[in-house]
Protein backbone atom coordinates (compact mmCIF):
# COMPACT_ATOMS: atom_id res chain seq x y z
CA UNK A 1 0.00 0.00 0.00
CA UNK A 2 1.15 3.31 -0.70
CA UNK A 3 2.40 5.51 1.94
CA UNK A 4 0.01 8.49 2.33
CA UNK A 5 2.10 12.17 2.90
CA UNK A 6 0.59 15.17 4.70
CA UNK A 7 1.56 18.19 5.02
CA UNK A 8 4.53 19.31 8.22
CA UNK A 9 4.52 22.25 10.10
CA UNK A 10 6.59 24.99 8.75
CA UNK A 11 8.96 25.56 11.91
CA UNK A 12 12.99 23.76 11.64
CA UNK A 13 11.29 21.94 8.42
CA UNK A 14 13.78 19.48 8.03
CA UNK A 15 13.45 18.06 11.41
CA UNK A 16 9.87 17.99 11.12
CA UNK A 17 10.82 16.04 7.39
CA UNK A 18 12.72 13.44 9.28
CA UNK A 19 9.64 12.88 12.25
CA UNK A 20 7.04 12.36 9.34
CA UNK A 21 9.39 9.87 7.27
CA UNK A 22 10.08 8.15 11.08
CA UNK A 23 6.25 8.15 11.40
CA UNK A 24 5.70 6.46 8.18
CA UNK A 25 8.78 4.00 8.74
CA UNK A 26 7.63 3.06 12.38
CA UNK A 27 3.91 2.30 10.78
CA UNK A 28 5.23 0.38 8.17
CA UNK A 29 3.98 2.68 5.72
CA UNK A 30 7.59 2.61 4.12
CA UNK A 31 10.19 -0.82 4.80
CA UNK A 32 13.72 -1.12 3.18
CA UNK A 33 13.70 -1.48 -0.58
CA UNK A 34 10.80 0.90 -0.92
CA UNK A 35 11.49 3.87 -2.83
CA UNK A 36 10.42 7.95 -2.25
CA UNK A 37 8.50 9.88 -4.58
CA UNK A 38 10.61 12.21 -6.56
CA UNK A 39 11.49 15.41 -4.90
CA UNK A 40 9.49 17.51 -7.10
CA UNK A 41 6.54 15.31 -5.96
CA UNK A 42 7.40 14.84 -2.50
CA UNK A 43 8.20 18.35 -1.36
CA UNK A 44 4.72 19.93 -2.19
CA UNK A 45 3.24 16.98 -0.89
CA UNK A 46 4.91 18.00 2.60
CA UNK A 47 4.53 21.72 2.20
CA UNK A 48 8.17 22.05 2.76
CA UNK A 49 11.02 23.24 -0.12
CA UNK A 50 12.82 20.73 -1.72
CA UNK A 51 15.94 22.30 -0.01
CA UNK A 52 14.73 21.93 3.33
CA UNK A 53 13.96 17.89 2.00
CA UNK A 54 16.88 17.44 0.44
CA UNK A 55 18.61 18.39 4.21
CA UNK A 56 16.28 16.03 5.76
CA UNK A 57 17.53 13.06 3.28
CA UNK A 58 20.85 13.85 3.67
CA UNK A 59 20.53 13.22 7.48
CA UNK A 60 18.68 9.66 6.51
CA UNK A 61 21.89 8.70 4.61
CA UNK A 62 24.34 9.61 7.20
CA UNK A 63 22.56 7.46 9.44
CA UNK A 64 22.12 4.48 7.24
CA UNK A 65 18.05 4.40 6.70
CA UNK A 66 18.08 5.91 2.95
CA UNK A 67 20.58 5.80 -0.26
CA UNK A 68 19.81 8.30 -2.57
CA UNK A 69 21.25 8.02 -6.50
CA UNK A 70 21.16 11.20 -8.66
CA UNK A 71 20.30 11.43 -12.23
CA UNK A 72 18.01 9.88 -14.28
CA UNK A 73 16.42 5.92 -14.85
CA UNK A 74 15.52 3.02 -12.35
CA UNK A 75 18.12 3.35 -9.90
CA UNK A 76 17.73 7.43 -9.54
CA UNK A 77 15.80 8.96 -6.28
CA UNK A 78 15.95 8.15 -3.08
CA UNK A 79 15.60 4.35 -1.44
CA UNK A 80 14.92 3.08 1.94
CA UNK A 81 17.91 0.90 3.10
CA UNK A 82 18.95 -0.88 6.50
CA UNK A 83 22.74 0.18 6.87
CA UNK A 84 23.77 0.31 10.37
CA UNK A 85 27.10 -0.95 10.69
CA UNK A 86 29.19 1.55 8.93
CA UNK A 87 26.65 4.69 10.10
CA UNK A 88 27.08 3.45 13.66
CA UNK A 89 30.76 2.68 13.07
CA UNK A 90 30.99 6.26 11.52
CA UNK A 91 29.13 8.38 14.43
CA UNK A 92 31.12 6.02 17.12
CA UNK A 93 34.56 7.31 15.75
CA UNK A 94 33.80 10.61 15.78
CA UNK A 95 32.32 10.61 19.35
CA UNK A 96 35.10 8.55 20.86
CA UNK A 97 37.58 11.42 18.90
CA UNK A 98 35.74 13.95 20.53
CA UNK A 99 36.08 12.19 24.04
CA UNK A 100 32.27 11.54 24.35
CA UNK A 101 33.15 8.22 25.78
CA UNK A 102 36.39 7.56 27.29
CA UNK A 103 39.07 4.54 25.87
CA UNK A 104 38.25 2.16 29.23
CA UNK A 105 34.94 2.33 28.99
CA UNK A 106 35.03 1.24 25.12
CA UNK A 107 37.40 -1.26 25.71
CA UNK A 108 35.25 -2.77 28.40
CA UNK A 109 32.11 -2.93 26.06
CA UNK A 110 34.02 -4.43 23.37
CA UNK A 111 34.96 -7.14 25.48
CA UNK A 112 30.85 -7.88 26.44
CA UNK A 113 30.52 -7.80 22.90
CA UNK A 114 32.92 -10.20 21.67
CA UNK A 115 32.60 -12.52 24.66
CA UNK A 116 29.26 -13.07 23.52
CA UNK A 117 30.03 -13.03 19.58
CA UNK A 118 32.76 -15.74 19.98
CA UNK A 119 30.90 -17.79 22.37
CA UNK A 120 28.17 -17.86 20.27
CA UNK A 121 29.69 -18.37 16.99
CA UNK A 122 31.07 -21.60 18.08
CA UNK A 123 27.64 -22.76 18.35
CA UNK A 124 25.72 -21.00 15.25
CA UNK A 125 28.79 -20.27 12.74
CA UNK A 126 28.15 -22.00 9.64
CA UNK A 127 30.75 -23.77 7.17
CA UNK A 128 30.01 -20.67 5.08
CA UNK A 129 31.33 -18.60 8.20
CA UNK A 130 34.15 -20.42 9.03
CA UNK A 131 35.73 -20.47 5.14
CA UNK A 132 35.38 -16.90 5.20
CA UNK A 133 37.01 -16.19 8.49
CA UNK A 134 39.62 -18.66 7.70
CA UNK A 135 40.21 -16.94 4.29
CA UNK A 136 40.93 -13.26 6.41
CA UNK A 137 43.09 -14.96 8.38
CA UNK A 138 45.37 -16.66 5.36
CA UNK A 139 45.41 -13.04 3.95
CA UNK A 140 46.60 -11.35 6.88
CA UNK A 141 49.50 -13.86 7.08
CA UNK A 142 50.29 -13.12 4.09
CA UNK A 143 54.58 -11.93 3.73
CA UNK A 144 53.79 -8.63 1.94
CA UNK A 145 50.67 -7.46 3.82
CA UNK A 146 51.05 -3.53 4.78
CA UNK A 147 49.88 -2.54 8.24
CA UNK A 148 46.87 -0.81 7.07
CA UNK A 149 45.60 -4.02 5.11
CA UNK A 150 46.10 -5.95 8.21
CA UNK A 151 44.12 -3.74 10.48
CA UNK A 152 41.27 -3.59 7.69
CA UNK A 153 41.44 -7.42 7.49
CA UNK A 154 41.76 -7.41 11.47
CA UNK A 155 38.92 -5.97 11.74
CA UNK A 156 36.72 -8.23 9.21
CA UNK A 157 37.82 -11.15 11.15
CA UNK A 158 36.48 -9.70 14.13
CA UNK A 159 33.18 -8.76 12.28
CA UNK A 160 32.86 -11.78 10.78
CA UNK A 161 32.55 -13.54 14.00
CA UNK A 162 30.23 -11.33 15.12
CA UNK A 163 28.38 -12.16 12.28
CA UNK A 164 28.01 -15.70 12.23
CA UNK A 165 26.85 -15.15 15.96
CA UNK A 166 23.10 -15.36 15.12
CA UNK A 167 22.51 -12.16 17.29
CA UNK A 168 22.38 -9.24 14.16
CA UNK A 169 22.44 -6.89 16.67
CA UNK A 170 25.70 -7.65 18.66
CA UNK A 171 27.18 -7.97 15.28
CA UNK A 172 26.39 -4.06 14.38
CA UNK A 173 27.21 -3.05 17.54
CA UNK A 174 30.64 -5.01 17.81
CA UNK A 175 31.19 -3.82 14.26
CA UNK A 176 30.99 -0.34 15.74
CA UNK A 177 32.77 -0.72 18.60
CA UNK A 178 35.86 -2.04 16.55
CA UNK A 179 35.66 0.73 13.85
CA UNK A 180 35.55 3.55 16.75
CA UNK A 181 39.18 2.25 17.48
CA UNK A 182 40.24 1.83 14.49
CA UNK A 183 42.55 4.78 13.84
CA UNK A 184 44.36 3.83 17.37
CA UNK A 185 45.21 0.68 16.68
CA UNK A 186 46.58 1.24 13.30
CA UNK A 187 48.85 4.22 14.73
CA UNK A 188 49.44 1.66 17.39
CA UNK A 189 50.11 -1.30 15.06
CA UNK A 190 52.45 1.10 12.87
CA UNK A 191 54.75 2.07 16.03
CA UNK A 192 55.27 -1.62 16.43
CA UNK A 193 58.96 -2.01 17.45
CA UNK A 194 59.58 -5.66 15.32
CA UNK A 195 56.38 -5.67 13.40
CA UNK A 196 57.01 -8.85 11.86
CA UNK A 197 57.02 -10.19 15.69
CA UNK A 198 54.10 -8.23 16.60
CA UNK A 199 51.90 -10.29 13.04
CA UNK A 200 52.63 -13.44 13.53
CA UNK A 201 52.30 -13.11 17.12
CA UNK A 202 48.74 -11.47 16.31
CA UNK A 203 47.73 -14.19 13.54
CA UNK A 204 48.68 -16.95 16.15
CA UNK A 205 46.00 -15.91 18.87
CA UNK A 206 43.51 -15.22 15.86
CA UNK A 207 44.46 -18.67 14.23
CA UNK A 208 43.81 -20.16 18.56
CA UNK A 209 40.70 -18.00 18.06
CA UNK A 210 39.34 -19.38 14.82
CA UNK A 211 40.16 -22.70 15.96
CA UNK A 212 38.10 -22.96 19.00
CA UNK A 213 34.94 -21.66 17.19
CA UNK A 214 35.23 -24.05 14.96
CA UNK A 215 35.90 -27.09 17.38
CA UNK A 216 32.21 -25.60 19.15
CA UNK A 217 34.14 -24.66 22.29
CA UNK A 218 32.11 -21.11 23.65
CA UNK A 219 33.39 -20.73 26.84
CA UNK A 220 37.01 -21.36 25.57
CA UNK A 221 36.60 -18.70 23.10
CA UNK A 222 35.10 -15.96 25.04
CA UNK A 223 38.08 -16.20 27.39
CA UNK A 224 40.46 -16.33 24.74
CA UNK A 225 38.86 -13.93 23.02
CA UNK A 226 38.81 -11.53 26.83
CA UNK A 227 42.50 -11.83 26.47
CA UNK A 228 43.09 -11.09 22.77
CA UNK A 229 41.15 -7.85 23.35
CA UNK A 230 42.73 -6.71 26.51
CA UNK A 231 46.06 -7.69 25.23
CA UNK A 232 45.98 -4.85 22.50
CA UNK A 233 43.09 -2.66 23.07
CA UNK A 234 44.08 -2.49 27.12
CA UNK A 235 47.60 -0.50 25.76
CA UNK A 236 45.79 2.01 24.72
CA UNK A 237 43.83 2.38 28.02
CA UNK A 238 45.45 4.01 30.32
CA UNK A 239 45.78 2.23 34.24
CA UNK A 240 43.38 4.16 35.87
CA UNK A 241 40.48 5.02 33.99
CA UNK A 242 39.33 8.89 33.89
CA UNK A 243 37.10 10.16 36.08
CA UNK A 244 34.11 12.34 34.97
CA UNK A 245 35.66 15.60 36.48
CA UNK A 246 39.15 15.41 35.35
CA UNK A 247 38.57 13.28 31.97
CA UNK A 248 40.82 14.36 28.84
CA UNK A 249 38.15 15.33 26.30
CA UNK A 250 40.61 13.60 23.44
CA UNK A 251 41.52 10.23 23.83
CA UNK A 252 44.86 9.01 24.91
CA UNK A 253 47.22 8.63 21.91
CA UNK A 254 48.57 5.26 20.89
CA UNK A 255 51.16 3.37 22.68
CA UNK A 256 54.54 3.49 21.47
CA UNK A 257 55.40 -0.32 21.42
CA UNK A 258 51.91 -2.66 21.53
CA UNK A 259 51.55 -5.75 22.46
CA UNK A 260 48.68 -7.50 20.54
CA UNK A 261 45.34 -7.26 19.11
């Protein structure tokens, strides 16, 4: 059925875009893969100026609800979408930049998160799952991999887990979590004293990881997995963690010689 568009109240239009496009989403009015009327169609329909929509569908993009394609033919306009994981990933980096939340407190979530994600891939990966993860890992140990290809392919693995988890949402959210950090553990990674050392010692505990998923062992994993995490992440904690009155609004800068992933 198609959605049916009223009018919105003059007044910061573009927020007031964004509530009746939420109101129509949340009725189920519009659902991923349906498309919006042209803006020449859509913006009288709304009373608003296409200017003040085209604002309001910019904001749906940057959060991952709506891709819009310009031009002409069947792919032009704009298209409801569910996109979470890099628009979460995205608004997580910048916040943790700005020292919204501080490194402790991030790496403590990502260990919830990946406790869980391992110890539930080991019971709900599929083969499909495993090849892939197993194919990341005989990348990253590849001789000529850069630093920055191994931290993008670190982080896949880590994805991919969460993934094959069963649980879509603590795969988005552990997807964030590991893209907010991103940036500090590749500076980290790339002030590796033997960096040679510091892969294969990184590939081994994935390789440990990968293995105990596969053999169905959840516990197992979620402890090695604990360790992994705090082994690398915790060196860019610092000892103490901040305390609201005197925490650094930017977070601390990498460490100068890490010790894993």
């Amino acid at each position: 059925m198609a959605a049916e568009w009223r009018p919105v109240r003059q007044s910061r239009t573009h927020e007031l875009v964004l509530e009746r496009i939420e109101e129509q989403v949340v009725a189920g009015e519009l659902k991923a893969g349906d498309r919006l009327p042209p803006e020449r169609e859509l913006a009288p329909v709304l009373g608003v100026s296409r200017s003040a929509l085209r604002e309001a569908l910019r904001v749906l993009e940057t959060i991952g609800v709506l891709v819009a394609h310009a031009g002409r033919g069947p792919d032009a306009g704009a298209r409801i979408v569910r996109n979470p994981d890099d628009a979460l990933g995205r608004l997580l980096r910048l916040h943790v930049a700005l020292g919204s939340y501080n490194l402790h407190d991030v790496l403590e979530a990502r260990v919830v998160l990946e406790r869980s994600s391992f110890e539930a891939a080991a019971t709900h990966a599929s083969a499909e799952d495993l090849a892939e993860a197993e194919e990341t890992l005989r990348r990253m140990q590849e001789p000529d991999v850069t630093v920055p290809e191994f931290n993008d392919l670190d982080t896949s693995f880590h994805v991919q887990i969460a993934r094959s988890s069963g649980n879509q949402l603590t795969s988005t959210l552990t997807s964030a979590v590991r893209e907010s950090v991103r940036p500090l553990i590749l500076q980290a990674l790339e002030a590796a004293e033997d960096w040679p050392a510091t892969a294969a010692a990184l590939n081994a505990e994935h390789t440990a990881l990968l293995t105990l998923v596969r053999e169905g062992d959840g516990p197992a994993a979620a402890d090695l997995a604990e360790q992994h995490i705090r082994g690398f992440h915790g060196t860019l904690v610092p000892d103490t963690p901040p305390s609201p009155a005197d925490e650094n609004p930017s977070p601390a800068g990498a460490p100068s010689s890490p010790a894993g992933d």
